[in-house]
C-alpha atoms as a PDB file:
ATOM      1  CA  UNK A   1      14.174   6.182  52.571  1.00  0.00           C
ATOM      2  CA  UNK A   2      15.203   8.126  55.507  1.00  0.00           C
ATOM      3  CA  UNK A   3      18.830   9.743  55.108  1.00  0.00           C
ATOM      4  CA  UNK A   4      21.017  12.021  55.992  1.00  0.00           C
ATOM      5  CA  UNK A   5      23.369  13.854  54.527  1.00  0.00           C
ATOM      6  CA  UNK A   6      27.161  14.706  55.145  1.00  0.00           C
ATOM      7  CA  UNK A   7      29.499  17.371  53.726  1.00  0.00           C
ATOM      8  CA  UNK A   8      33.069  16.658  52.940  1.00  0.00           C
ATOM      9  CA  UNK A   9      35.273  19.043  53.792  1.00  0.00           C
ATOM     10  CA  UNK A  10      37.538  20.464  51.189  1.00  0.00           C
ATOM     11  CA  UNK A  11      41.056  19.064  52.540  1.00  0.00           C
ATOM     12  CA  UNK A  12      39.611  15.976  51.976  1.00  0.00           C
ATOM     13  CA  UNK A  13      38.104  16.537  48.863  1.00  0.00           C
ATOM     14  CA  UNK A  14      41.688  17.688  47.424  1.00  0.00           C
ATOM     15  CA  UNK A  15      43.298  14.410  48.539  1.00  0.00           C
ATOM     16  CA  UNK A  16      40.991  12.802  46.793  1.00  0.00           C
ATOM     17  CA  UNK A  17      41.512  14.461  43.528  1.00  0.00           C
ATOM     18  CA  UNK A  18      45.141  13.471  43.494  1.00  0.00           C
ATOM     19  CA  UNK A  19      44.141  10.124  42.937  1.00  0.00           C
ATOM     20  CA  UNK A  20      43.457  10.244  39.463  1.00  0.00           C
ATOM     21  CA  UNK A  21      42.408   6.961  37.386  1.00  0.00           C
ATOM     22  CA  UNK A  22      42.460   5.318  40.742  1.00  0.00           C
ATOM     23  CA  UNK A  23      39.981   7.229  41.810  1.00  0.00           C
ATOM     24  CA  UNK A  24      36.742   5.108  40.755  1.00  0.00           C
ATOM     25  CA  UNK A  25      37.969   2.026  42.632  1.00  0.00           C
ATOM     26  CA  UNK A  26      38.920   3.613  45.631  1.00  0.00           C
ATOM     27  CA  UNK A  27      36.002   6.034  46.571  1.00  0.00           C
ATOM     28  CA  UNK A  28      33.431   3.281  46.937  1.00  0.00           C
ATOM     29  CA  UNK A  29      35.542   1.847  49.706  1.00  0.00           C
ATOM     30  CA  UNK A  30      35.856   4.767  51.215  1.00  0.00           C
ATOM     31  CA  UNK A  31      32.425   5.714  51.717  1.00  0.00           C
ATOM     32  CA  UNK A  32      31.724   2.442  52.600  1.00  0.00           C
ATOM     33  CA  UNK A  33      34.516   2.489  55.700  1.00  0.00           C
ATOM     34  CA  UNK A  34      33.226   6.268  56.284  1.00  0.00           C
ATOM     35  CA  UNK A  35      29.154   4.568  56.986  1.00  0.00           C
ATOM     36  CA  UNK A  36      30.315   2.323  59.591  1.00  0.00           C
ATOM     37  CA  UNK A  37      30.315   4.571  62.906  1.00  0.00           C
ATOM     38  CA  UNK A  38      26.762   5.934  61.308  1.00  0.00           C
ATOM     39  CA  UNK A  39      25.466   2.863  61.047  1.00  0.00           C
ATOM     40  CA  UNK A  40      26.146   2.243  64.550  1.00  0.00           C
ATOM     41  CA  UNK A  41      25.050   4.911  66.067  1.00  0.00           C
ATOM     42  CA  UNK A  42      22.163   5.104  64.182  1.00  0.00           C
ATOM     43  CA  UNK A  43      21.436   1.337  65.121  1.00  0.00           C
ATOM     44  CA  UNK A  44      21.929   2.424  68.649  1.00  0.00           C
ATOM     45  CA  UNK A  45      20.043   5.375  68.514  1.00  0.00           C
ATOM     46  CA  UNK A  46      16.786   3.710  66.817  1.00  0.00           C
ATOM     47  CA  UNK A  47      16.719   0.618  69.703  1.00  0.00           C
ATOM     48  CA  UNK A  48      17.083   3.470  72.479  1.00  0.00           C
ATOM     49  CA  UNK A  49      13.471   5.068  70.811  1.00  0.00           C
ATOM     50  CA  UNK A  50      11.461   2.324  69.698  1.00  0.00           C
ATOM     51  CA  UNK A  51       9.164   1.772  72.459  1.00  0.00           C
ATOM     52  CA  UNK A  52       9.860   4.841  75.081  1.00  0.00           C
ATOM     53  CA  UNK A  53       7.848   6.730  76.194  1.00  0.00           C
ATOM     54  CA  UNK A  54       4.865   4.732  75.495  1.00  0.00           C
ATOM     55  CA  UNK A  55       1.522   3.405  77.700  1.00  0.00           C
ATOM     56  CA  UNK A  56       1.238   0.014  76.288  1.00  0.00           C
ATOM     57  CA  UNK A  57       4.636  -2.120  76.439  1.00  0.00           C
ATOM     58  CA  UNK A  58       6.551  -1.925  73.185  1.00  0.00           C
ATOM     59  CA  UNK A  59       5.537  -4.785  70.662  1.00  0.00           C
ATOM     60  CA  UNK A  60       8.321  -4.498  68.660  1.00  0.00           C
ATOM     61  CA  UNK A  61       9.582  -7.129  66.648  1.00  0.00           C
ATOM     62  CA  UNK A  62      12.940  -5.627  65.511  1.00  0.00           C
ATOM     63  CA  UNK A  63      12.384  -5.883  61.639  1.00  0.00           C
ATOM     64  CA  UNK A  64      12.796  -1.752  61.709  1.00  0.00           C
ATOM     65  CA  UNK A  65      15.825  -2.094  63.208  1.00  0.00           C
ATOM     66  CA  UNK A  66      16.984  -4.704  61.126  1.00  0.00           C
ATOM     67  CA  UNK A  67      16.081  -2.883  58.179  1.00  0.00           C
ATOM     68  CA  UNK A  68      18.391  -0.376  58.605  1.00  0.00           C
ATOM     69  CA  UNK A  69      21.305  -0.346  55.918  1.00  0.00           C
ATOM     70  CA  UNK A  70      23.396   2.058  53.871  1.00  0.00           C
ATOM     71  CA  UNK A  71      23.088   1.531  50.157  1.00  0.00           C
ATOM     72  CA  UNK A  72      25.885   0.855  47.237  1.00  0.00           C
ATOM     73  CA  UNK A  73      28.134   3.686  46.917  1.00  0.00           C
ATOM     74  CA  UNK A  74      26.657   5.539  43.498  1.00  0.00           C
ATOM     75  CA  UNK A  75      28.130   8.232  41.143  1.00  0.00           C
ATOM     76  CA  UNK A  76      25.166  11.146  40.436  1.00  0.00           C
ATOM     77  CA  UNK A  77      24.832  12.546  37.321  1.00  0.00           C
ATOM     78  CA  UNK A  78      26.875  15.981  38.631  1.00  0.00           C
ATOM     79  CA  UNK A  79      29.601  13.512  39.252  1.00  0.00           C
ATOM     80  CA  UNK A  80      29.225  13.658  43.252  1.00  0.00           C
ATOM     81  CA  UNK A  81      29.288  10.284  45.101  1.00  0.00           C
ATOM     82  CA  UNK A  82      26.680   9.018  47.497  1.00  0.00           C
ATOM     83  CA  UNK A  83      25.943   6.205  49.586  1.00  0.00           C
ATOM     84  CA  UNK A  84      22.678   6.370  51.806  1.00  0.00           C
ATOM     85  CA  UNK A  85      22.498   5.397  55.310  1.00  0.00           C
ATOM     86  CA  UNK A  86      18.806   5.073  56.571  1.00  0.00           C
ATOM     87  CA  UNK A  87      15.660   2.638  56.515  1.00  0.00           C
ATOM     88  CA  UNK A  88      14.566   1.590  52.824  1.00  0.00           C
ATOM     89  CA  UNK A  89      10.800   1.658  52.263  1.00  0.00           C
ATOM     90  CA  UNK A  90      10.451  -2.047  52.305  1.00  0.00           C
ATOM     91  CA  UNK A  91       7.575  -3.686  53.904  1.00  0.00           C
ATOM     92  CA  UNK A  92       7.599  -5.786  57.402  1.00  0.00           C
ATOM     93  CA  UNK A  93       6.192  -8.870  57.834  1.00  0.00           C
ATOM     94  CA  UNK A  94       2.671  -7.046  58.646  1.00  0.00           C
ATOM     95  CA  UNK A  95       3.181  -5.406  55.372  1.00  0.00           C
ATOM     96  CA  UNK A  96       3.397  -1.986  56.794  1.00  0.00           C
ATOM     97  CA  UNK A  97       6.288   0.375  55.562  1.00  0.00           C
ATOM     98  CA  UNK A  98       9.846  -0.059  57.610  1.00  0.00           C
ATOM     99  CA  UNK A  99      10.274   4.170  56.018  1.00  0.00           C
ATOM    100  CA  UNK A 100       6.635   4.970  57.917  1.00  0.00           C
ATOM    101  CA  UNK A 101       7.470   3.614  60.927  1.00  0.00           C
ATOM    102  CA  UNK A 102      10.763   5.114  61.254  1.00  0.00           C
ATOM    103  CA  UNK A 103       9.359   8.751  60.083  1.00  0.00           C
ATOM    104  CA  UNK A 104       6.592   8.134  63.008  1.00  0.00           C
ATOM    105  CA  UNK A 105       9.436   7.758  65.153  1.00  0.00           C
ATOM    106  CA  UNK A 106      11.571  10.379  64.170  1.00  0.00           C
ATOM    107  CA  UNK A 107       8.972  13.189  63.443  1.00  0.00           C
ATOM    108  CA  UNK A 108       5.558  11.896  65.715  1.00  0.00           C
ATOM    109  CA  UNK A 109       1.942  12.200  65.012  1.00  0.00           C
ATOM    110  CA  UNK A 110      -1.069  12.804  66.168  1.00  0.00           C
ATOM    111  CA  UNK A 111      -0.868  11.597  70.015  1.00  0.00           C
ATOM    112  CA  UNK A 112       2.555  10.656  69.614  1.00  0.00           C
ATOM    113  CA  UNK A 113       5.218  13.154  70.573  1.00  0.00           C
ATOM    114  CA  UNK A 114       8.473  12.869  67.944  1.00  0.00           C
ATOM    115  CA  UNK A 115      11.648  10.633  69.301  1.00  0.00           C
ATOM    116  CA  UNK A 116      14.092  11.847  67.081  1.00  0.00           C
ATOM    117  CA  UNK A 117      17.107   9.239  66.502  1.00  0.00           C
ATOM    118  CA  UNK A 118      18.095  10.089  62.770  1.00  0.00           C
ATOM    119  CA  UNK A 119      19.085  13.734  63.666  1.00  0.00           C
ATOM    120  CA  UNK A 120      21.091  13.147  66.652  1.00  0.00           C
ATOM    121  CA  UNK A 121      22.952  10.827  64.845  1.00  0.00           C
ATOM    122  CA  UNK A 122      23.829  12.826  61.741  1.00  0.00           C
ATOM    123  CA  UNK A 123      25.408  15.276  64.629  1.00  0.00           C
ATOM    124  CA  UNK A 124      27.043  12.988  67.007  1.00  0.00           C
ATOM    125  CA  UNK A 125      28.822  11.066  64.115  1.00  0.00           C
ATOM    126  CA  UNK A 126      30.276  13.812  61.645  1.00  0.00           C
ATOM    127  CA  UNK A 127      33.634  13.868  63.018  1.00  0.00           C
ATOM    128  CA  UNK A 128      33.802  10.166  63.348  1.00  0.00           C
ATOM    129  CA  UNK A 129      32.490   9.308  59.847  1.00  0.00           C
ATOM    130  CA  UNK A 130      35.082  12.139  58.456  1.00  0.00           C
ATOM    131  CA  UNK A 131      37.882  10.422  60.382  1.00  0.00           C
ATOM    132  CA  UNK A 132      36.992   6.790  58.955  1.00  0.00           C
ATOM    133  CA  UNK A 133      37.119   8.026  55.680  1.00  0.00           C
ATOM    134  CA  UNK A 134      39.933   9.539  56.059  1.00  0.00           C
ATOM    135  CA  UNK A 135      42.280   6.436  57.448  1.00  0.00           C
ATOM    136  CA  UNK A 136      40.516   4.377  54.583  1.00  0.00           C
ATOM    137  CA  UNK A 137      41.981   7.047  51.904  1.00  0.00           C
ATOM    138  CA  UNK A 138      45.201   7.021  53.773  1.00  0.00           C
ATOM    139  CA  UNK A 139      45.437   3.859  53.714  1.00  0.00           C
ATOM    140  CA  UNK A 140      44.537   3.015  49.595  1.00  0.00           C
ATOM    141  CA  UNK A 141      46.822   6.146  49.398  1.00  0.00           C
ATOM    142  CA  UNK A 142      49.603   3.782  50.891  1.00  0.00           C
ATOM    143  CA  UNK A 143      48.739   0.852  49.143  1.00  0.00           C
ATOM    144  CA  UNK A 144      49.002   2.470  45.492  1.00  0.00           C
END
């Protein structure tokens, strides 16, 4: 799967360790709230590639795009979370890889000059992913 990570910085890290038991329950939705400008913009940034820049017309069919999700929210075994925003390696209808075709895009080949959408939009969402998480915590802050 193609992914990208994000750091948290520590001011939000400490409000998160105040939490306590709650903690568990309320990360997930977090994370989740924190994907949705990446998912966006990465949607956005994908459409813009597929296709420019090419001789023949583009004969897209939009599963790629469609394919594009963030996973569950899960716990790794050094206790960090992580949720994964990117293309999963399942098959299109042609049964070539949706993970292929978006690493063609994003990197190139032979005779094909890289269109890079996944790195552009690791950069141009940061702040905005960081913000979203950070009125979701507020707000589960609030609520408890």
């Amino acid at each position: 799967m193609a992914r990208a990570a994000v750091k948290m910085p520590d001011e939000f890290l400490e409000k998160i360790s105040k939490l306590n038991r709650h903690f568990d329950e309320i990360v997930p939705r977090v994370l989740e709230k924190g994907s949705k400008p990446v998912i966006q913009k990465a949607k956005n940034n994908l459409a813009a590639r597929i296709g420019q820049g090419t001789k023949e017309p583009s004969q897209s069919t939009g599963e790629l795009l469609a394919s594009l999700e963030t996973t569950k929210p899960v716990q790794d075994a050094k206790g960090d979370w992580n949720l994964r925003v990117g293309v999963p390696t399942t098959k299109d209808s042609k049964g070539v890889s949706n993970a292929l075709k978006a690493a063609v895009i994003e990197y190139g080949k032979s005779g094909q000059p890289p269109k890079p959408w996944l790195k552009p939009t690791k950069s141009a969402t940061r702040k905005a992913c960081i913000s979203a998480m950070e009125q979701a915590l507020d707000r589960e802050i609030e609520r408890l």
